[in-house]
Structures are given as structure tokens and as C-alpha cells.
C-alpha atoms as a PDB file:
ATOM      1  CA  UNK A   1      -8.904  31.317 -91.663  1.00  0.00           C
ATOM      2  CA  UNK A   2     -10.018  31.071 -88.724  1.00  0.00           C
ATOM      3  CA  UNK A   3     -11.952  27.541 -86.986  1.00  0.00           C
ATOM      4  CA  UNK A   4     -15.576  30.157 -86.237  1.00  0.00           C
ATOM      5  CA  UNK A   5     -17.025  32.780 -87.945  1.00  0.00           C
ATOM      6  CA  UNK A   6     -19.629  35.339 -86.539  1.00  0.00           C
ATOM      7  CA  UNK A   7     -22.763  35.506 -87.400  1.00  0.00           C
ATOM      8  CA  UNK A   8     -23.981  38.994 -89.094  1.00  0.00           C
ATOM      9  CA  UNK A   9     -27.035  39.295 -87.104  1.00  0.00           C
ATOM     10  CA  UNK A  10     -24.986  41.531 -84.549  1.00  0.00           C
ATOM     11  CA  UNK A  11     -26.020  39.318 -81.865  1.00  0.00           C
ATOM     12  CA  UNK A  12     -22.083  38.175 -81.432  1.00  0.00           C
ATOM     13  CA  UNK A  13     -22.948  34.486 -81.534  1.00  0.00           C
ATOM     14  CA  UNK A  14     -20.325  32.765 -82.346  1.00  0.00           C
ATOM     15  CA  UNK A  15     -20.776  28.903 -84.251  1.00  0.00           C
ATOM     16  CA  UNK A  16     -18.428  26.568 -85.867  1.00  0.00           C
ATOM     17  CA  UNK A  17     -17.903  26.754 -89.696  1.00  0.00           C
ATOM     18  CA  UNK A  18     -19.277  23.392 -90.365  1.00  0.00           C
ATOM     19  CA  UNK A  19     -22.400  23.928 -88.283  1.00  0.00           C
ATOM     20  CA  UNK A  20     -25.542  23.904 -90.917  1.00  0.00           C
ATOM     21  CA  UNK A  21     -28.318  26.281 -89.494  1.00  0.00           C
ATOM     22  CA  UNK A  22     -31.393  23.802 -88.243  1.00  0.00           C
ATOM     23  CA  UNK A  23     -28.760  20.605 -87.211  1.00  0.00           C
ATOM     24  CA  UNK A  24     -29.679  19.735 -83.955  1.00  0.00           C
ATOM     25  CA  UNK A  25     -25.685  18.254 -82.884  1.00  0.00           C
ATOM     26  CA  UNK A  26     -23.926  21.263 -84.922  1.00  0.00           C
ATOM     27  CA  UNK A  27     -21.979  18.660 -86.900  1.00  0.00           C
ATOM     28  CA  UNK A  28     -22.077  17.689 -90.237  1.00  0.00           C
ATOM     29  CA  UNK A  29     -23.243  14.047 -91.443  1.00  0.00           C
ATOM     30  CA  UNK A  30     -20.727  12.264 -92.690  1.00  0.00           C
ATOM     31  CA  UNK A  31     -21.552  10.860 -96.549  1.00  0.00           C
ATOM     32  CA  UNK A  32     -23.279   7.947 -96.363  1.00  0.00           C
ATOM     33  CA  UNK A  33     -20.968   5.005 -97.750  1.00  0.00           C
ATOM     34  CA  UNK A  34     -22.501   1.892-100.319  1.00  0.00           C
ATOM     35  CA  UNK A  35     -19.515  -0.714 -98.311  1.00  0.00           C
ATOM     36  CA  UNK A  36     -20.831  -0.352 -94.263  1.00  0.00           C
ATOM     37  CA  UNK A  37     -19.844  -3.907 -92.593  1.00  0.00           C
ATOM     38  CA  UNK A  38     -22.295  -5.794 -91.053  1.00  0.00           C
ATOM     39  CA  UNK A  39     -25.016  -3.587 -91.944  1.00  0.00           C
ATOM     40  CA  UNK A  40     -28.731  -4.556 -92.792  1.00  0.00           C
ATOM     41  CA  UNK A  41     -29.856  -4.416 -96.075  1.00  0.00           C
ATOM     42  CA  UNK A  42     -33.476  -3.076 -96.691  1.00  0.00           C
ATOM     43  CA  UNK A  43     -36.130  -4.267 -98.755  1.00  0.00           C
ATOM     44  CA  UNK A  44     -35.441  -1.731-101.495  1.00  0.00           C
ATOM     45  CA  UNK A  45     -31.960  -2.133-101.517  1.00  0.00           C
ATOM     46  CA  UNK A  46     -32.239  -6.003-101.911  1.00  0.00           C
ATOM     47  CA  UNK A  47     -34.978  -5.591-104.551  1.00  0.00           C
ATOM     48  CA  UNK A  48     -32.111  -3.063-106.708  1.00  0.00           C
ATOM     49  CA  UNK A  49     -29.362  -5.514-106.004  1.00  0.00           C
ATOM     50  CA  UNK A  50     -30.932  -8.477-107.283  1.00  0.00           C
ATOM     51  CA  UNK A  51     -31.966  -6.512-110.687  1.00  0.00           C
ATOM     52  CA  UNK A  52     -28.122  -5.528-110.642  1.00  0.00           C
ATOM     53  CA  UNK A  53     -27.178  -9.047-110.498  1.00  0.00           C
ATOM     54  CA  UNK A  54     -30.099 -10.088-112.904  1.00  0.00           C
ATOM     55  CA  UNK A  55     -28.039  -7.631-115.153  1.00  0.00           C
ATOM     56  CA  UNK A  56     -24.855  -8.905-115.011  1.00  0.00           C
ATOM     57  CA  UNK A  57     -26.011 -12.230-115.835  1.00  0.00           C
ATOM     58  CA  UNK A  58     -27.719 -10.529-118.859  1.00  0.00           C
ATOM     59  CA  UNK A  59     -24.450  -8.534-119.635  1.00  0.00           C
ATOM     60  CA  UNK A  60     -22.560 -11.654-119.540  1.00  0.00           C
ATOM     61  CA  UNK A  61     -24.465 -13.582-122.011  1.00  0.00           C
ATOM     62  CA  UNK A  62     -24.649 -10.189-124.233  1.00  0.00           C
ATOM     63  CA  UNK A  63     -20.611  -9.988-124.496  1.00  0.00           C
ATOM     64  CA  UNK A  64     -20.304 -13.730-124.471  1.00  0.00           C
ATOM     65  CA  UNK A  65     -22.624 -13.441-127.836  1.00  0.00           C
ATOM     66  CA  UNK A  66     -20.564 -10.550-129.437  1.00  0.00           C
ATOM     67  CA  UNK A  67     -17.485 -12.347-128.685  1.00  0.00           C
ATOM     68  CA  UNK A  68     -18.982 -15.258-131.061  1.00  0.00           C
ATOM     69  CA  UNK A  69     -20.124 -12.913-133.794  1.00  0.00           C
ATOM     70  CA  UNK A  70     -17.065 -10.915-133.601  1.00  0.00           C
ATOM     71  CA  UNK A  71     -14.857 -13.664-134.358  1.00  0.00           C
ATOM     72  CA  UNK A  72     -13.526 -14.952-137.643  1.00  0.00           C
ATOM     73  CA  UNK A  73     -16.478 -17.108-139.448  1.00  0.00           C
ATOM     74  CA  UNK A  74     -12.767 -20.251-139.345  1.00  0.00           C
ATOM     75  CA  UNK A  75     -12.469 -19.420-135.624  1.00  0.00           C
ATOM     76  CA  UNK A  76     -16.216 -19.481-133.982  1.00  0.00           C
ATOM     77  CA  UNK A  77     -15.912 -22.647-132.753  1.00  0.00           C
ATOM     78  CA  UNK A  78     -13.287 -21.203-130.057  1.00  0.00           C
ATOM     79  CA  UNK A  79     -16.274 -18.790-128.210  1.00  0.00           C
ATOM     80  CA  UNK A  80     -19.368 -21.142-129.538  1.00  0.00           C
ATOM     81  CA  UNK A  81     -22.693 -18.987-128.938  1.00  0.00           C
ATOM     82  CA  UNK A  82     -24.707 -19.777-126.007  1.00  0.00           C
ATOM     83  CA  UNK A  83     -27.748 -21.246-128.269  1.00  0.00           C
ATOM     84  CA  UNK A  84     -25.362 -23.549-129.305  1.00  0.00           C
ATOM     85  CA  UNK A  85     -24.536 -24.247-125.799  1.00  0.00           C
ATOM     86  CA  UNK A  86     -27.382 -24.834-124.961  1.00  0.00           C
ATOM     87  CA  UNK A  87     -28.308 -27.153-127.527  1.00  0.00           C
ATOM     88  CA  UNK A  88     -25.759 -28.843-127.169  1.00  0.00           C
ATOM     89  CA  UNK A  89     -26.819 -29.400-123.613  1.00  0.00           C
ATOM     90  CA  UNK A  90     -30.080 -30.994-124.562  1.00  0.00           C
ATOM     91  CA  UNK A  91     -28.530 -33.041-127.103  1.00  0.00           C
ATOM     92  CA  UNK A  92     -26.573 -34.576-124.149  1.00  0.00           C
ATOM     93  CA  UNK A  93     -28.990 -35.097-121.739  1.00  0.00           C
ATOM     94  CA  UNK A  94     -31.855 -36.077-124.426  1.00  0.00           C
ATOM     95  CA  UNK A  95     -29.979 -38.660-126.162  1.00  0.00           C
ATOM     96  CA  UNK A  96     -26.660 -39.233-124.563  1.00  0.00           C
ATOM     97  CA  UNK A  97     -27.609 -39.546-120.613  1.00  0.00           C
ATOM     98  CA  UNK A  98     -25.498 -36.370-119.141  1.00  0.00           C
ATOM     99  CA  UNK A  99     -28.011 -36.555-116.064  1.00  0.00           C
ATOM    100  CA  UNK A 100     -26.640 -40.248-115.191  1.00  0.00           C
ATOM    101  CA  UNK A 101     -23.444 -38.305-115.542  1.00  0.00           C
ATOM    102  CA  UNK A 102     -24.199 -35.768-113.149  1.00  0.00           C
ATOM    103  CA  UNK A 103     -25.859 -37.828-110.781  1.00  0.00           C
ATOM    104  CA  UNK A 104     -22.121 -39.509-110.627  1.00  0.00           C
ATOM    105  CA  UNK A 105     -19.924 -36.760-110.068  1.00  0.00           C
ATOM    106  CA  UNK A 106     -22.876 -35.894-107.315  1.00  0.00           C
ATOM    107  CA  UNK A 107     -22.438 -39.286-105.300  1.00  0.00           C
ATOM    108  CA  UNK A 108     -18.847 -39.260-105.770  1.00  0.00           C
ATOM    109  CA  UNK A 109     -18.785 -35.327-104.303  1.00  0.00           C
ATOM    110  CA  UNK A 110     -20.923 -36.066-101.454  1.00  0.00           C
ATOM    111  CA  UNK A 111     -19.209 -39.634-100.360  1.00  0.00           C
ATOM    112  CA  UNK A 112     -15.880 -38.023-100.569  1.00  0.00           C
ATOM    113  CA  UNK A 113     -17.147 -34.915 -98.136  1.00  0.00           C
ATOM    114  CA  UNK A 114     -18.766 -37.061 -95.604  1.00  0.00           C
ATOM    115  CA  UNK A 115     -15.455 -39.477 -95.673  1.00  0.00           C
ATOM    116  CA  UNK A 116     -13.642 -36.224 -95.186  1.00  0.00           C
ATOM    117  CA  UNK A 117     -16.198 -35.228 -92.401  1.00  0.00           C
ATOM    118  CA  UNK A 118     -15.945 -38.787 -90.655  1.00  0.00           C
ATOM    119  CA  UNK A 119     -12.075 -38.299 -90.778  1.00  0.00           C
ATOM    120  CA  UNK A 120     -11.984 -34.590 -89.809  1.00  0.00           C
ATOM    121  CA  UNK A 121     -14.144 -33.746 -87.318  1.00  0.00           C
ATOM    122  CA  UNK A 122     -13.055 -36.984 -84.404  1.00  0.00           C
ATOM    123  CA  UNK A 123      -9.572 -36.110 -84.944  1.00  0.00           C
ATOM    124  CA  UNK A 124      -9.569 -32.486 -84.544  1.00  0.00           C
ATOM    125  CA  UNK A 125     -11.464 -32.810 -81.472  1.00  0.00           C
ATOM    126  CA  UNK A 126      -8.970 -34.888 -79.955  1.00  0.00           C
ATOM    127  CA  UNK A 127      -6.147 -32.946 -80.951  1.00  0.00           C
ATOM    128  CA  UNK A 128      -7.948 -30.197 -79.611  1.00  0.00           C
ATOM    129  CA  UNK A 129      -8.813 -31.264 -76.343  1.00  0.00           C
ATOM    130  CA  UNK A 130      -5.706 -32.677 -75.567  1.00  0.00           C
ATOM    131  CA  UNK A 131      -2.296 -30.640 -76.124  1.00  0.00           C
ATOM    132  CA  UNK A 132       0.184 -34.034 -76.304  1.00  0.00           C
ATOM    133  CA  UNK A 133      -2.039 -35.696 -78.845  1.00  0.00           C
ATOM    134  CA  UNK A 134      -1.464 -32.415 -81.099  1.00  0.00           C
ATOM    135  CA  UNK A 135       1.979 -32.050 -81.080  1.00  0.00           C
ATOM    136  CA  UNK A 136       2.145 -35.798 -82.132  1.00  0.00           C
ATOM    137  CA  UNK A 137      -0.312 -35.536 -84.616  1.00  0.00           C
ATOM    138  CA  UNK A 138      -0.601 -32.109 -85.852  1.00  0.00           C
ATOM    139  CA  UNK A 139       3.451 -31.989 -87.839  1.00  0.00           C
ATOM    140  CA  UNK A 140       2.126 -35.260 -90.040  1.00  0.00           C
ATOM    141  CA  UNK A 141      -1.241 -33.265 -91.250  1.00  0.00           C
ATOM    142  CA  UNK A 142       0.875 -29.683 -91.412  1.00  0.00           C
ATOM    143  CA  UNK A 143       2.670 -31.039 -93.916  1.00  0.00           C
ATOM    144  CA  UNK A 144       0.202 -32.653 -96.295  1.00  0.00           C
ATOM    145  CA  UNK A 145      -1.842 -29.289 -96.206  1.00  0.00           C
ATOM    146  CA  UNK A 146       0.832 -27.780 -98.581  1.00  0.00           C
ATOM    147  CA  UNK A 147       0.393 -30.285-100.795  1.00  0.00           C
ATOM    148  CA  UNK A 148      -1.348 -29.699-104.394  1.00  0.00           C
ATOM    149  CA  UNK A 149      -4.867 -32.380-104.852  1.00  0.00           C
ATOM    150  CA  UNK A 150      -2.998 -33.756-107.967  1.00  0.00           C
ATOM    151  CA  UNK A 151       0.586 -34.864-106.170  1.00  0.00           C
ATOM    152  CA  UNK A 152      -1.614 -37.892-104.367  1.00  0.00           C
ATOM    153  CA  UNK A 153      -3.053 -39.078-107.811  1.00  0.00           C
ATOM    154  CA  UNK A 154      -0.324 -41.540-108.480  1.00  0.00           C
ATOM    155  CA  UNK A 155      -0.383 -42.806-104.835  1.00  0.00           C
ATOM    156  CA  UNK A 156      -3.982 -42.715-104.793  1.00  0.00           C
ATOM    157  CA  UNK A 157      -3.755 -44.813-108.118  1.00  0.00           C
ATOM    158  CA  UNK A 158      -1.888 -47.757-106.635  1.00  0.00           C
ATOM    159  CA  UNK A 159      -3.872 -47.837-103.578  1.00  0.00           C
ATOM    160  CA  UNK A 160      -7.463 -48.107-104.892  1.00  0.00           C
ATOM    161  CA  UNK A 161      -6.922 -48.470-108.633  1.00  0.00           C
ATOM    162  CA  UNK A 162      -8.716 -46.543-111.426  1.00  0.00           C
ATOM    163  CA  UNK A 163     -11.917 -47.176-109.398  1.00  0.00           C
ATOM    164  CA  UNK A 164     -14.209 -44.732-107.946  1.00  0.00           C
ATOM    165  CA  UNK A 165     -12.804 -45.101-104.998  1.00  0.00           C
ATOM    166  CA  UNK A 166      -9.752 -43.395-105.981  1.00  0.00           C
ATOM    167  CA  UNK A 167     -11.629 -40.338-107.353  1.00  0.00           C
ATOM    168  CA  UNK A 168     -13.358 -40.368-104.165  1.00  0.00           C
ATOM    169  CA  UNK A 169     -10.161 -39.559-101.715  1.00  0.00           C
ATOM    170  CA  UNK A 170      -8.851 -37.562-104.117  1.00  0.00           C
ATOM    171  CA  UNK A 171     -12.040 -35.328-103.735  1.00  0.00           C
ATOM    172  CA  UNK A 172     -11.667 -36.229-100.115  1.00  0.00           C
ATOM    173  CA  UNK A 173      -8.535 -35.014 -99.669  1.00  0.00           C
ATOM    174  CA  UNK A 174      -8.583 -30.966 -99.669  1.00  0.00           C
ATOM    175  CA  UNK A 175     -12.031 -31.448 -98.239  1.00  0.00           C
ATOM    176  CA  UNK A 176     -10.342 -32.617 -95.743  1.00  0.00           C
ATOM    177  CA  UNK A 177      -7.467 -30.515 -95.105  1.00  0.00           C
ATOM    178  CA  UNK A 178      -9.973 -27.436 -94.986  1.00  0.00           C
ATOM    179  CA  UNK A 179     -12.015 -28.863 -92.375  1.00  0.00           C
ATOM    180  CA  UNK A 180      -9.107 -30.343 -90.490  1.00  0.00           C
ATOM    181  CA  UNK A 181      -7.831 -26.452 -90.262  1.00  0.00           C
ATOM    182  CA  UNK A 182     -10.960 -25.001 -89.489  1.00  0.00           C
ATOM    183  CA  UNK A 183     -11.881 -27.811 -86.665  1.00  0.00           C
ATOM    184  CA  UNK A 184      -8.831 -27.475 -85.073  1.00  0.00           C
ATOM    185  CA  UNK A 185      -8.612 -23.701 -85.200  1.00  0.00           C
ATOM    186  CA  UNK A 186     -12.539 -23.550 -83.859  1.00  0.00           C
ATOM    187  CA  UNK A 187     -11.068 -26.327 -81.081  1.00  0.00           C
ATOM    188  CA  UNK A 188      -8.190 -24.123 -80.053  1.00  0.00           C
ATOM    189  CA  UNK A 189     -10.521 -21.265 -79.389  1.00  0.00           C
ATOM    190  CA  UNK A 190     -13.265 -23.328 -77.509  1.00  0.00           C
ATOM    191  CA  UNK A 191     -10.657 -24.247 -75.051  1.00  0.00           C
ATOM    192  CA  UNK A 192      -8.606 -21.408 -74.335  1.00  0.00           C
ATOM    193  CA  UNK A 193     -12.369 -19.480 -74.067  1.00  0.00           C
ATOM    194  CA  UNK A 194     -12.445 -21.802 -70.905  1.00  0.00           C
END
């Protein structure tokens, strides 16, 4: 078939097949896609996402409570329902003191990302300013990045002892590998943008 057909009026005008009558460009609109990068979102949009996500936090909890009533009455324990959960969560922070707990793991989080900051950050900047201190520097860190967390545990162990301080670099640690990759990268590209 042919890329035009005629119109019947008898006027011989001749338009393209995917022309709609009334388009002002003669082409058709291409479907519009859910995935666009970088596009805005608008209030409506938002409004239907967040009751999506609302839902899925509802749908979780729904199969996560038919998972517990489905199983064996011997077996429960294994998917415990979230009311027991959650019980279970005041128990420990009513009578047990989970929030001293958490307030813990918090410090120990935060100290080990700022140590991982106060190591990062000056070190990257001078291998990235300067091209010498890099190549002497940068095949000792290249290494460790390949590394698992838990291979430094012993070492980390017979430095600092069972103390928090050991917990704390070994939080440290891929904290600081990340940042070390992502300060030197941003480095590199600060310069050469020069």
C-alpha cells in the first residue's frame, strides 16, 4: 500500500495516512509513556502514587498475615503475625529498654560515618588535586575496596578489642570506601573540567 491516500472529496488533495483530520503538525502523538526520565510529577500524580504506595504497605501486611494463618498451627512461630510483632515490640521497649538499644546502634552509626567522613573527604582531595600523590596512594585503597566488611573483623578485633570502638571502624569501613570512590571520582572531574 501505498505511503498517501486521496481524499474522496475530488479535490485531489493528497495527505499522509497517519495524518488525523483537525492535527495541526499532521503527525500522530506518540503514546504517552508512565517511565519519562527526569520528568515532573504533578500534583495528581503524586497524590495517586502515594495511595499506591500506602497500598503496598497495606498489601504487605495483608500477605504477611495470611502467611501466619496459612501455616501449620506447630510451625507459626516461623512467620509470627504482625500483632505479635508488634507486641512484642512494646514488651521490649516498655520493660526491657530497646530504646537505650537503639540509641546505641545510632551513636555507633553516626561516629563511624563522620570517622569515615574525617578520613575520606582530606584524602581524596589530595589525591585529587595532585596526580603523584594518587598513584602512590590510590593501589593501597583499590585494593581494600574489594574487600567484604566481615574479612577486617578479626584484625579489627586485635586492634581495638571487643569494644565499641571496634564496631565503630567496622561500620566505618565501607562507609568509607564508598565515599573514598565517590570523592575521588567527583575530584577527577572537577579538575579535568578546568
Amino acid at each position: 500500500m501505498s505511503e498517501t491516500a486521496t481524499q474522496g472529496n475530488g479535490a485531489g488533495a493528497v495527505r499522509p495516512k497517519n495524518d488525523r483530520p483537525g492535527s495541526r503538525s499532521g503527525r500522530v502523538r506518540p503514546p504517552r509513556r508512565v517511565l519519562r526520565l527526569l520528568s515532573p510529577v504533578t500534583r495528581n500524580q503524586a497524590l495517586v502514587y502515594g495511595v499506591l504506595g500506602v497500598l503496598g504497605v497495606l498489601v504487605f501486611f495483608g500477605i504477611w498475615e495470611a502467611a501466619h494463618y496459612l501455616t501449620a498451627e506447630e510451625s507459626r512461630r516461623v512467620p509470627p503475625s504482625p500483632q505479635h510483632v508488634i507486641a512484642t515490640h512494646y514488651w521490649l521497649i516498655a520493660e526491657k529498654g530497646y530504646l537505650s538499644d537503639i540509641g546505641i546502634s545510632v551513636y555507633r552509626i553516626f561516629v563511624s560515618f563522620f570517622a569515615a567522613c574525617a578520613l575520606a573527604i582530606p584524602l581524596d582531595v589530595f589525591m585529587g588535586c595532585f596526580a603523584n600523590m594518587r598513584a602512590a596512594i590510590n593501589p593501597t585503597f583499590s585494593g581494600a575496596r574489594y574487600l567484604p566488611a566481615g574479612s577486617f573483623i578479626p584484625l579489627l578485633l586485635v586492634w581495638f578489642g571487643p569494644a565499641d570502638t571496634q564496631k565503630e571502624a567496622l561500620l566505618a569501613e565501607p562507609g568509607y570506601i564508598d565515599l573514598e570512590r565517590q570523592m575521588f571520582a567527583w575530584m577527577r572531574e572537577e579538575i579535568q573540567a578546568e
